[in-house]
C-alpha atoms as a PDB file:
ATOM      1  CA  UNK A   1     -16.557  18.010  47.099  1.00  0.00           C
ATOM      2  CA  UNK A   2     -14.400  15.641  45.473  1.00  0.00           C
ATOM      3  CA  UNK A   3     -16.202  14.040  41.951  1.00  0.00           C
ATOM      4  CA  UNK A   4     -14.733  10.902  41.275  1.00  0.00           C
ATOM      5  CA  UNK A   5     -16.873  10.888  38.184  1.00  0.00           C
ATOM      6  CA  UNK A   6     -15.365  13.438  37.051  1.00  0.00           C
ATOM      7  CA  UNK A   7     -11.472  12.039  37.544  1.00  0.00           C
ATOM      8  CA  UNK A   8     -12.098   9.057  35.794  1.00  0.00           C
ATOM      9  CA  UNK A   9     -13.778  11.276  33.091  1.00  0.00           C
ATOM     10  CA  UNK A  10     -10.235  13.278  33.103  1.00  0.00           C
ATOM     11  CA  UNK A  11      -8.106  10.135  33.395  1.00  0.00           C
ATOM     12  CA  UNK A  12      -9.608   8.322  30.262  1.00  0.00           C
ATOM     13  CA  UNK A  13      -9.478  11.856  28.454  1.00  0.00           C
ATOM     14  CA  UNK A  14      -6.071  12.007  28.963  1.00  0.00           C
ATOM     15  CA  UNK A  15      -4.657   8.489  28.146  1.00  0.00           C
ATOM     16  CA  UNK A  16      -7.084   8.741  25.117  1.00  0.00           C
ATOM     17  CA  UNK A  17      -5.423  11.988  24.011  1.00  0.00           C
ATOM     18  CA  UNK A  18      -2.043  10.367  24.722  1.00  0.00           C
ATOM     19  CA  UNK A  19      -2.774   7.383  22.928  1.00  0.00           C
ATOM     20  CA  UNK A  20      -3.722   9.876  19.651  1.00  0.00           C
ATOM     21  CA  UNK A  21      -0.876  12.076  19.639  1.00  0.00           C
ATOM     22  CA  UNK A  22       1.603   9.393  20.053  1.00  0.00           C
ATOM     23  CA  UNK A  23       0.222   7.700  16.417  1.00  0.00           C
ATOM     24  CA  UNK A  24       0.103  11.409  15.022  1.00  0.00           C
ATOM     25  CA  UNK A  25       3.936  11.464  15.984  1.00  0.00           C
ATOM     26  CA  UNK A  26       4.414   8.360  14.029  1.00  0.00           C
ATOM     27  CA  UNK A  27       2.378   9.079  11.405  1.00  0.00           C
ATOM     28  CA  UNK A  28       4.137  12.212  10.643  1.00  0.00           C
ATOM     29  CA  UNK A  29       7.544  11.460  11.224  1.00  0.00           C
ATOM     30  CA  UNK A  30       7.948   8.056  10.496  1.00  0.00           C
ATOM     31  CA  UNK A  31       5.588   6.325   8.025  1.00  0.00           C
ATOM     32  CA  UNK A  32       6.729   7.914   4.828  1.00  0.00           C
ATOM     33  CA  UNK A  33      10.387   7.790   5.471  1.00  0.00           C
ATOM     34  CA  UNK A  34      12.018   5.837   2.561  1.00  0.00           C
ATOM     35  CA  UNK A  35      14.001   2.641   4.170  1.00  0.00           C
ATOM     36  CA  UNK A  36      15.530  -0.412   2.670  1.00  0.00           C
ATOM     37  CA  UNK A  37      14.720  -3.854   2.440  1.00  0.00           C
ATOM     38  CA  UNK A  38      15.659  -5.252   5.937  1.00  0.00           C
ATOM     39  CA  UNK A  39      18.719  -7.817   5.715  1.00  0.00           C
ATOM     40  CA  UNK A  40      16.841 -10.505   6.958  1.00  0.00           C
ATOM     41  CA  UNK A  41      14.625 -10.057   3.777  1.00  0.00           C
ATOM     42  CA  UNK A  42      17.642  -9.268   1.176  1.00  0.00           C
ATOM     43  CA  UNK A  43      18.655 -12.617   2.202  1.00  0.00           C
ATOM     44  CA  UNK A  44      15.493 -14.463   1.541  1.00  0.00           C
ATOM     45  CA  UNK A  45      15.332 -12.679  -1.974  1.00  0.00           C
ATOM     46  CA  UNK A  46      18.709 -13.776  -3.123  1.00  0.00           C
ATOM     47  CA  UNK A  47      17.490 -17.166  -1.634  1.00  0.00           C
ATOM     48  CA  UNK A  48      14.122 -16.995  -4.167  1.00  0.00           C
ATOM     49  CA  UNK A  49      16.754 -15.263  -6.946  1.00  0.00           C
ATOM     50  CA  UNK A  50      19.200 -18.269  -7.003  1.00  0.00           C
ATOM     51  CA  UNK A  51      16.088 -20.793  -7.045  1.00  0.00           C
ATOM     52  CA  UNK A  52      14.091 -18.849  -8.950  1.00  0.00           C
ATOM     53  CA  UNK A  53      16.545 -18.852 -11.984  1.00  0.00           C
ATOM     54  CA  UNK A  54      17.412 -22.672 -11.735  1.00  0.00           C
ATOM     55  CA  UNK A  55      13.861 -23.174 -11.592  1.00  0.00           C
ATOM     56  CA  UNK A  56      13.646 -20.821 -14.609  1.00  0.00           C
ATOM     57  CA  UNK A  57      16.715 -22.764 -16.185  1.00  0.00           C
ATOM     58  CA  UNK A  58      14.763 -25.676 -15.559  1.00  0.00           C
ATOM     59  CA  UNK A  59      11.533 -24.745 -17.506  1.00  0.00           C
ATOM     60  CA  UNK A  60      13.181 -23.434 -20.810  1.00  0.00           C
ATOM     61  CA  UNK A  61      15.400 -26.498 -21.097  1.00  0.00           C
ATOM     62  CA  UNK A  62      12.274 -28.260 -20.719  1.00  0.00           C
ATOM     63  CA  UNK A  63      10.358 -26.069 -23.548  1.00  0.00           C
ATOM     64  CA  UNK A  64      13.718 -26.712 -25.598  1.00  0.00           C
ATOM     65  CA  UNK A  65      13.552 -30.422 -25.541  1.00  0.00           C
ATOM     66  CA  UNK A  66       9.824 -30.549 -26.079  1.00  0.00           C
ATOM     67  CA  UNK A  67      10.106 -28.236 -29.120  1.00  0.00           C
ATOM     68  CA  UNK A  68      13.235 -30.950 -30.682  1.00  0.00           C
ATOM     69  CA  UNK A  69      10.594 -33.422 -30.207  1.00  0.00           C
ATOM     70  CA  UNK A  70       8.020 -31.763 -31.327  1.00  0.00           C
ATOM     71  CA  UNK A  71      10.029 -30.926 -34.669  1.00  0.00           C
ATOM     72  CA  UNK A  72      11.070 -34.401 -35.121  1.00  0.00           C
ATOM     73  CA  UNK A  73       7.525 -35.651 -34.957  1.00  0.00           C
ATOM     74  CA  UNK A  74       6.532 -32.806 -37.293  1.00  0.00           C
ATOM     75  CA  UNK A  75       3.827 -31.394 -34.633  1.00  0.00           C
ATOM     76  CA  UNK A  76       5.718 -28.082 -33.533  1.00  0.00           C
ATOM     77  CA  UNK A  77       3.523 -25.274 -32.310  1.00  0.00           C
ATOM     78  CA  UNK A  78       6.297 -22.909 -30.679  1.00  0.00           C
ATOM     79  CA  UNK A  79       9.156 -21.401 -32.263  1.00  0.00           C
ATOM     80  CA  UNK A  80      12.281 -21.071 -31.004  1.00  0.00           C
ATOM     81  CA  UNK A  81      11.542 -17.420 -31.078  1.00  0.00           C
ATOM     82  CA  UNK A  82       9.335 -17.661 -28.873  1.00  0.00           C
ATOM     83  CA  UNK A  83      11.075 -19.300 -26.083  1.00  0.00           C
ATOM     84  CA  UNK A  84      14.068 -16.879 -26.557  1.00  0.00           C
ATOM     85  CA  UNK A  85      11.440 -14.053 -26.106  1.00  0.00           C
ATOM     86  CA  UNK A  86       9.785 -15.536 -23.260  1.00  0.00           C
ATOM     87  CA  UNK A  87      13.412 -16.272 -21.591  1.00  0.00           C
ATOM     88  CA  UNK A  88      14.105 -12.495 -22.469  1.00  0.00           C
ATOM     89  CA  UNK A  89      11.826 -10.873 -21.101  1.00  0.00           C
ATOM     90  CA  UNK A  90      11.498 -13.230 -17.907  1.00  0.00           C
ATOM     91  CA  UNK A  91      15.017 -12.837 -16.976  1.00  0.00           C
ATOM     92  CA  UNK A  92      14.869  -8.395 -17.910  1.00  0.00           C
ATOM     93  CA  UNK A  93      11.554  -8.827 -15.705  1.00  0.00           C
ATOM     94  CA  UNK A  94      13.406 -10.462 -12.638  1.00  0.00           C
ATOM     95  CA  UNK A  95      15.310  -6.885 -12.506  1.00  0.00           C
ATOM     96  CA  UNK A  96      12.746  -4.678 -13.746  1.00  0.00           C
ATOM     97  CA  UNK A  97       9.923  -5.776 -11.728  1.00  0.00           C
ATOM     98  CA  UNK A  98      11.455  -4.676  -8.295  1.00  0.00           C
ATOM     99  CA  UNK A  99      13.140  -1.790  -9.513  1.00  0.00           C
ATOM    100  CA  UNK A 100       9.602  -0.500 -11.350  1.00  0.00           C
ATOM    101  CA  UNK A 101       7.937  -1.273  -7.793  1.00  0.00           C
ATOM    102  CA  UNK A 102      10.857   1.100  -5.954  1.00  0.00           C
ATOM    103  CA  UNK A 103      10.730   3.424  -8.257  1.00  0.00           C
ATOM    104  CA  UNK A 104       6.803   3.794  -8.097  1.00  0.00           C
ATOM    105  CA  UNK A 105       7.142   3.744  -4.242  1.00  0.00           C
ATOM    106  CA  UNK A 106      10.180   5.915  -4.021  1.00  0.00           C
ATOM    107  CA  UNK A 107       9.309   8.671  -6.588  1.00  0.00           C
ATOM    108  CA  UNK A 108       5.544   8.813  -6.398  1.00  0.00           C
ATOM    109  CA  UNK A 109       3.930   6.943  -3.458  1.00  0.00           C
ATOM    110  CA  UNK A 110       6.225   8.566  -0.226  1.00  0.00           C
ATOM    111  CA  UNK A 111       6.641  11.920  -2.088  1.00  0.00           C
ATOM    112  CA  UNK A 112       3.062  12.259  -2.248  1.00  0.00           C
ATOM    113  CA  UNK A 113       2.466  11.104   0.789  1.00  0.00           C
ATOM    114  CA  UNK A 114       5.029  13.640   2.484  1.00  0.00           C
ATOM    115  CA  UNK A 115       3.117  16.467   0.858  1.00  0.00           C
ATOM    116  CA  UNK A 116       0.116  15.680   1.940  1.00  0.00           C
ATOM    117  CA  UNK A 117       1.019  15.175   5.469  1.00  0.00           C
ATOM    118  CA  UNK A 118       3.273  18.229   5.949  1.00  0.00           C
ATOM    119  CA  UNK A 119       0.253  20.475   6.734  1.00  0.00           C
ATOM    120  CA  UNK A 120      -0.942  17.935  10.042  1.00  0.00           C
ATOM    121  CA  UNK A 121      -0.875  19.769  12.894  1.00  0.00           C
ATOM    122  CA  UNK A 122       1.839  18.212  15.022  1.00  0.00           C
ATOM    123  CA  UNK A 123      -0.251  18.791  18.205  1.00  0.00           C
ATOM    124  CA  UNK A 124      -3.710  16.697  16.398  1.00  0.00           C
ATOM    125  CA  UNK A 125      -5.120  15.697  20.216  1.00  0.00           C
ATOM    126  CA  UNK A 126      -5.027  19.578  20.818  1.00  0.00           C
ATOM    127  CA  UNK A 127      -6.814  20.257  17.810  1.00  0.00           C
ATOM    128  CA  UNK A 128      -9.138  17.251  18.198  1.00  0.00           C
ATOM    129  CA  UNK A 129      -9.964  18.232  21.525  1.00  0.00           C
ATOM    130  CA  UNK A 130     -10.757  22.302  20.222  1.00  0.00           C
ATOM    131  CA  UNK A 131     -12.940  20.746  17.508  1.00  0.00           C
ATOM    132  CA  UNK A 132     -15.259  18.634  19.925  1.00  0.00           C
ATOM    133  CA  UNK A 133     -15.758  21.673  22.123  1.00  0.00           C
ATOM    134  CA  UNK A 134     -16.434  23.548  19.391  1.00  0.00           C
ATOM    135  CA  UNK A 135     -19.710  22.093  19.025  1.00  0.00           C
ATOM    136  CA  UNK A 136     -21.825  22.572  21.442  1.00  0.00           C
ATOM    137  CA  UNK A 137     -24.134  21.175  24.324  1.00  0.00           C
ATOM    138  CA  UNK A 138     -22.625  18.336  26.036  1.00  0.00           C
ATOM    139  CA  UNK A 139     -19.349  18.402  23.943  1.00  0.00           C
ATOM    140  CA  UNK A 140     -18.665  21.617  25.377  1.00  0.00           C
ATOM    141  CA  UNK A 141     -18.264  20.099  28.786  1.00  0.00           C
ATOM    142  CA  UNK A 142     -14.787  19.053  29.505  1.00  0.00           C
ATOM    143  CA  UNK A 143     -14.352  15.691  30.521  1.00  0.00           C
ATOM    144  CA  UNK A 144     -17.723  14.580  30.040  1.00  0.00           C
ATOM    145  CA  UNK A 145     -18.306  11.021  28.921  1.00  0.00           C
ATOM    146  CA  UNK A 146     -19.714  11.938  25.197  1.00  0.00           C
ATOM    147  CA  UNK A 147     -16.423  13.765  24.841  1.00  0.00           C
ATOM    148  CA  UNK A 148     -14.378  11.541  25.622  1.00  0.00           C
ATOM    149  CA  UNK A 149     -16.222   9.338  23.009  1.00  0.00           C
ATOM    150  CA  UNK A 150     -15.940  11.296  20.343  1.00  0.00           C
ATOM    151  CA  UNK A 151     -11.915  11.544  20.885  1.00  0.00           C
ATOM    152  CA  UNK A 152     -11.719   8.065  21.485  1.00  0.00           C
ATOM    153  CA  UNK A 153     -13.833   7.059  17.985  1.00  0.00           C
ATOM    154  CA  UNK A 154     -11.345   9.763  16.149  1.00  0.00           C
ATOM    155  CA  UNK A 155      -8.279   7.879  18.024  1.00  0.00           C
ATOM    156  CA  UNK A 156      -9.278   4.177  16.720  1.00  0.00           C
ATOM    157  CA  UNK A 157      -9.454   5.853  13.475  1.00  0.00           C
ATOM    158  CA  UNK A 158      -6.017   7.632  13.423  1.00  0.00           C
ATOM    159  CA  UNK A 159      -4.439   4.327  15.066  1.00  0.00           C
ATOM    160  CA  UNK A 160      -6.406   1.699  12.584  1.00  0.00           C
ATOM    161  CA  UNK A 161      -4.828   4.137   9.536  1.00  0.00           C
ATOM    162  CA  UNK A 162      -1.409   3.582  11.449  1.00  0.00           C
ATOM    163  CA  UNK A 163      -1.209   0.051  11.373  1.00  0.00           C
ATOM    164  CA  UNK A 164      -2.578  -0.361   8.216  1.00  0.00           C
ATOM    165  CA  UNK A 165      -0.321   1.567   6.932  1.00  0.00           C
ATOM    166  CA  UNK A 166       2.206  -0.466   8.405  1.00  0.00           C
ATOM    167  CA  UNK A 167       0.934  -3.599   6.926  1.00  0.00           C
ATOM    168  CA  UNK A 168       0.685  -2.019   3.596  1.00  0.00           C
ATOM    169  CA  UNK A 169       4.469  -1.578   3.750  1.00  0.00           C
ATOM    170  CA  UNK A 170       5.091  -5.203   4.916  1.00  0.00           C
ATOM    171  CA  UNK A 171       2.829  -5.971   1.757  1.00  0.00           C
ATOM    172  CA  UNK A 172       5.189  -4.064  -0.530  1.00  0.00           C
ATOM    173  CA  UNK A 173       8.032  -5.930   0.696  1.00  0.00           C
ATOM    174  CA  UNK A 174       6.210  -9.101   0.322  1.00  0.00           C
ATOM    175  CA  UNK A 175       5.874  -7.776  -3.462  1.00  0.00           C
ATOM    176  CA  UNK A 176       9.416  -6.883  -3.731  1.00  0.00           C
ATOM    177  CA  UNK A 177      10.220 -10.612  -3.254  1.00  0.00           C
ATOM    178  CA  UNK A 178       7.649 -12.860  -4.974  1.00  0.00           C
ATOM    179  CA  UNK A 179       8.564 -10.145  -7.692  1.00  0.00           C
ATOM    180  CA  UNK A 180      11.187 -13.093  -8.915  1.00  0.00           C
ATOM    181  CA  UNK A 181       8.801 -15.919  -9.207  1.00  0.00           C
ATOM    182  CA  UNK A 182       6.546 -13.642 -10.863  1.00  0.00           C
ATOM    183  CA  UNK A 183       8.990 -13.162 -13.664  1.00  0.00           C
ATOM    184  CA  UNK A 184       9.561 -16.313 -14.008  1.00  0.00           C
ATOM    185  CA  UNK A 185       6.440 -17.071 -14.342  1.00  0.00           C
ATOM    186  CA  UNK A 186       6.459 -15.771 -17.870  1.00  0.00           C
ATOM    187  CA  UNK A 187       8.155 -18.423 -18.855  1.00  0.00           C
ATOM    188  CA  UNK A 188       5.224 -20.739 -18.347  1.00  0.00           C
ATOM    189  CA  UNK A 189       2.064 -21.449 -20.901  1.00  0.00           C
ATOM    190  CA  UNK A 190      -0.363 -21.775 -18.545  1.00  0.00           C
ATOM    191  CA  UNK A 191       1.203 -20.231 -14.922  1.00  0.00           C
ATOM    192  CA  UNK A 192       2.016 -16.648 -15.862  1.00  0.00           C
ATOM    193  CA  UNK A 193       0.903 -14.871 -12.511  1.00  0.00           C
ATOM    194  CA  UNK A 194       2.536 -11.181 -13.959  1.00  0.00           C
ATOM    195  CA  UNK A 195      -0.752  -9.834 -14.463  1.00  0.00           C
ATOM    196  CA  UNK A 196      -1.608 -10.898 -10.886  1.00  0.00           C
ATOM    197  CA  UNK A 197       1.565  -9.379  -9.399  1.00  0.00           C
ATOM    198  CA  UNK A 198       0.860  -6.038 -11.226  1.00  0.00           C
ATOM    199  CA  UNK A 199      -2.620  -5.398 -10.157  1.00  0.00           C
ATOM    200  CA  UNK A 200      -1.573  -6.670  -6.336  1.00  0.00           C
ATOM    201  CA  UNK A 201       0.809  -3.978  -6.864  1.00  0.00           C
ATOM    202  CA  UNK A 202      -1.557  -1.394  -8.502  1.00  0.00           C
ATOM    203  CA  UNK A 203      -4.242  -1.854  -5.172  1.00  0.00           C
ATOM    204  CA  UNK A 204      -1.601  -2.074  -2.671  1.00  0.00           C
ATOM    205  CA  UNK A 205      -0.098   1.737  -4.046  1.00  0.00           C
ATOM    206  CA  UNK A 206      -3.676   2.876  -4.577  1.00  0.00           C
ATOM    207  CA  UNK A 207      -4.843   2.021  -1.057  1.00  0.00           C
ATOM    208  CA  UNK A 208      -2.291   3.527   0.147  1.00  0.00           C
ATOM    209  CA  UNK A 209      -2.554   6.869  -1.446  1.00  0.00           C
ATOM    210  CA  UNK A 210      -6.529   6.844  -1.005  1.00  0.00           C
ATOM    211  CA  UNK A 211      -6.224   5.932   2.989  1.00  0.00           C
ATOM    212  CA  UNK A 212      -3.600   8.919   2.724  1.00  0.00           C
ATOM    213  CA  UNK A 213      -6.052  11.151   1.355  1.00  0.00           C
ATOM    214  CA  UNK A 214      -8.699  10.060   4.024  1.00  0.00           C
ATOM    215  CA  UNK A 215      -6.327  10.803   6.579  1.00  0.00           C
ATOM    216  CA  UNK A 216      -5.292  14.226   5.194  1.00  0.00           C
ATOM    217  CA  UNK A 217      -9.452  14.955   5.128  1.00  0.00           C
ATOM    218  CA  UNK A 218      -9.310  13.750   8.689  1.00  0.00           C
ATOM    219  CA  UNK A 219      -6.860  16.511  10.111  1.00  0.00           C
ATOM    220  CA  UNK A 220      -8.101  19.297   7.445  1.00  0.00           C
ATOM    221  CA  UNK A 221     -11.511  19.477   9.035  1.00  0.00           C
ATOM    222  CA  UNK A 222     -10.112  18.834  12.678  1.00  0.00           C
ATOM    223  CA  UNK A 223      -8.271  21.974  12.037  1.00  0.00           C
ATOM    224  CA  UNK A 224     -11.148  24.164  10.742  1.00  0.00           C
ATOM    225  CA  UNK A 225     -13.939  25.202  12.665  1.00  0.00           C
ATOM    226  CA  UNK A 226     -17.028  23.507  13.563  1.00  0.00           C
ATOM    227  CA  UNK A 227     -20.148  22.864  10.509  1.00  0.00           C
ATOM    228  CA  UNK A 228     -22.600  19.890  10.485  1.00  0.00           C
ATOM    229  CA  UNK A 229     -21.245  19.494   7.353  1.00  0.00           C
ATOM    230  CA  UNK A 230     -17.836  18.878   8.420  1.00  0.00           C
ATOM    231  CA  UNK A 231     -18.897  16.657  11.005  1.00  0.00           C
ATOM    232  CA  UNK A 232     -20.429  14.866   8.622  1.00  0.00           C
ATOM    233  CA  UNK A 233     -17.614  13.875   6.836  1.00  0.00           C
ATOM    234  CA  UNK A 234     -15.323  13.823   9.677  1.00  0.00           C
ATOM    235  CA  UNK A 235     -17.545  10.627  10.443  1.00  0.00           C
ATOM    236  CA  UNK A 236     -17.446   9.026   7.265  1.00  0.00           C
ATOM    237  CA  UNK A 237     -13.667   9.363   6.911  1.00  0.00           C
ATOM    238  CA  UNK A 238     -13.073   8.377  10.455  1.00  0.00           C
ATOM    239  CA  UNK A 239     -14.848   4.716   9.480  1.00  0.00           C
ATOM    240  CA  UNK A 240     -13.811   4.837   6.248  1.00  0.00           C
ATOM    241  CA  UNK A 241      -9.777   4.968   7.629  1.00  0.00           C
ATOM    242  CA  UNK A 242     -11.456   1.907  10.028  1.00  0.00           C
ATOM    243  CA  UNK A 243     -13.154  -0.193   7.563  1.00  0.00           C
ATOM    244  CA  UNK A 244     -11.147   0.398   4.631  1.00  0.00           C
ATOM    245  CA  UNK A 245     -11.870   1.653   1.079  1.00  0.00           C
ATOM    246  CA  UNK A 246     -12.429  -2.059  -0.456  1.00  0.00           C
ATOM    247  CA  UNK A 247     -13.848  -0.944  -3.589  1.00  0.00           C
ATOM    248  CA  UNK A 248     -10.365  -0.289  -5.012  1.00  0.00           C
ATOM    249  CA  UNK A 249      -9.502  -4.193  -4.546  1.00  0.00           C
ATOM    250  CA  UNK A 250     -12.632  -4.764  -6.918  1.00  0.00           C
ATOM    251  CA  UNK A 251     -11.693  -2.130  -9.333  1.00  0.00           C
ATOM    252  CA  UNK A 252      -8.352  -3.551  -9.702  1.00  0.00           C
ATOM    253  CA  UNK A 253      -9.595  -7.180 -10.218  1.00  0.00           C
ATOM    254  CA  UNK A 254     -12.870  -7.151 -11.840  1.00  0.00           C
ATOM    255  CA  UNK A 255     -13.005  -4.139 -13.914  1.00  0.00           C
ATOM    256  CA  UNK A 256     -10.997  -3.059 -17.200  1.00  0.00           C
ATOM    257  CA  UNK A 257      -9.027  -0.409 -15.233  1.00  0.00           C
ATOM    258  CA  UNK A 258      -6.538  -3.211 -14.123  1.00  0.00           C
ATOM    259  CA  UNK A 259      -6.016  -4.215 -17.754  1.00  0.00           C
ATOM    260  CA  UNK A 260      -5.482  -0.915 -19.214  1.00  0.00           C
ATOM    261  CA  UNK A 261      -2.897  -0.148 -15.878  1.00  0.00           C
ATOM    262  CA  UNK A 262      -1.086  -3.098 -16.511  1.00  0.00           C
ATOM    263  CA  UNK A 263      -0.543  -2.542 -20.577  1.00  0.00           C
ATOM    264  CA  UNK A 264       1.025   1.010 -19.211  1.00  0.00           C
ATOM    265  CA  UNK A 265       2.964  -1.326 -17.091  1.00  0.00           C
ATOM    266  CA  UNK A 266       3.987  -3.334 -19.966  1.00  0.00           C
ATOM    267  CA  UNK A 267       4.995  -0.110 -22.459  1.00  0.00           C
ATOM    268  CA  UNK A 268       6.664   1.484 -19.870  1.00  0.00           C
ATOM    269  CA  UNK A 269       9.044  -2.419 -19.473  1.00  0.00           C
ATOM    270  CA  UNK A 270       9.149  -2.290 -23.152  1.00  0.00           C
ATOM    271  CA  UNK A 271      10.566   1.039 -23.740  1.00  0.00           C
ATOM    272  CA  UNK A 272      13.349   0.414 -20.410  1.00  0.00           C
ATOM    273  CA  UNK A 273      14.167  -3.434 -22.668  1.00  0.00           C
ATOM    274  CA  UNK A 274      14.576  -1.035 -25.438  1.00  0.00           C
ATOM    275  CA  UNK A 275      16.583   1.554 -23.775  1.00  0.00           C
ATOM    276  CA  UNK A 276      18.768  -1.142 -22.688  1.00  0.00           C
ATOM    277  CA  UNK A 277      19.415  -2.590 -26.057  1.00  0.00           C
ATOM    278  CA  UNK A 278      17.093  -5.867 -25.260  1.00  0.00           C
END
């Protein structure tokens, strides 16, 4: 007797299945392939470049005339020093900044992120699917409606870890570009948004190697067998891929860790200005 139950049961199975080895594919071929800044976006940052340093032309002219008036009316609080080291390392910033980002991205973030995907199982529905049964009691039923639950809760994981991935890359370029007007910023007494930039860039890199990690923990217990244990944290990685580890954002921005990352940030520009005879 035909169980229509049953072929509905099958049919959602399968396009859930689909659905999750389709964003495996992606995830392991494409995600931590290195690519360049799209044209459309090289344009726009030799757009913010060409501002950005009339803009920055702009401001120390500014600082110069205000210091010549300030010396003639004996009230002078900046040196001339000081604006030369402020224009200094503003304009060495405007090249350093995105070339310390690439470098961080390019050497550390996809490398890392390449080893720790190159043991995911290129078949994960397969092995998803081997895990569930593995269980026990109803999951051992194929096609039943608590399976197909399970794979589908594991699927919105894999796929919300996908796209977020993908946003976290449209982030970086984002930070590529504003890279300029953070520089320039340095050039201001009041507006320097450098520190902000740096820890943006710090949780942005550190999200993305922590969701990495979750994702790796993901697919490591998919591919052993079966402990309540396991399960366990299969769960809680599952919603953490979902929800999103946002306890990194807070370490960044309230706690001293940003500080001390960012005064690395700064000896590491300071030994590159000296290397370059700055």
């Amino acid at each position: 007797m035909f169980d229509i139950g049953a072929s509905v049961n099958k049919y959602f199975l399968s396009s859930v299945n689909q659905v999750l080895q389709t964003a495996a594919d992606f995830i392991s071929k494409i995600l931590f392939e290195p690519k360049e800044m799209p044209d459309f976006f090289k344009k726009v940052y030799l757009v913010f470049l060409g501002i950005g340093v009339t803009v920055m032309a702009c401001i120390i002219a500014f600082k110069v005339v205000q210091y010549m008036v300030d010396v003639s009316n004996d009230q002078t609080q900046a040196t001339i020093w000081e604006i030369l080291t402020r224009t200094v390392k503003a304009s060495f910033m405007i090249v350093a900044a995105p070339t310390l980002l690439l470098l961080i991205i390019g050497k550390v973030v996809y490398p890392l992120g390449t080893y720790i995907f190159k043991e995911v199982a290129t078949d994960l529905a397969v092995s998803t699917s081997k895990y569930i049964l593995s269980m026990g009691g109803l999951f051992a039923q194929e096609n039943s409606f608590v399976l197909i639950l399970m794979t589908l809760f594991i699927t919105i994981a894999v796929v919300s870890f996908f796209f977020k991935m993908c946003i976290y890359h449209a982030d970086l370029i984002l930070l590529q570009m504003l890279s300029v007007w953070a520089a320039i910023s340095m050039c201001a007494d009041d507006n320097n948004y450098m520190s902000v930039w740096w820890r943006e860039v710090l949780s942005q890199i550190s999200t993305i190697l922590v969701q990495t990690l979750l994702m790796a923990g993901v697919t490591t217990v998919l591919a052993n067998k079966f402990e309540w244990y396991n399960l366990m944290l299969l769960i809680g990685f599952c919603c953490l891929l979902i929800k999103g580890p946002s306890v990194l954002r807070s370490m960044w921005y309230t706690t001293g860790s940003g500080k001390t990352a960012m005064s690395a940030g700064k000896l590491a520009t300071r030994k590159l200005m000296l290397k370059g005879g700055i």
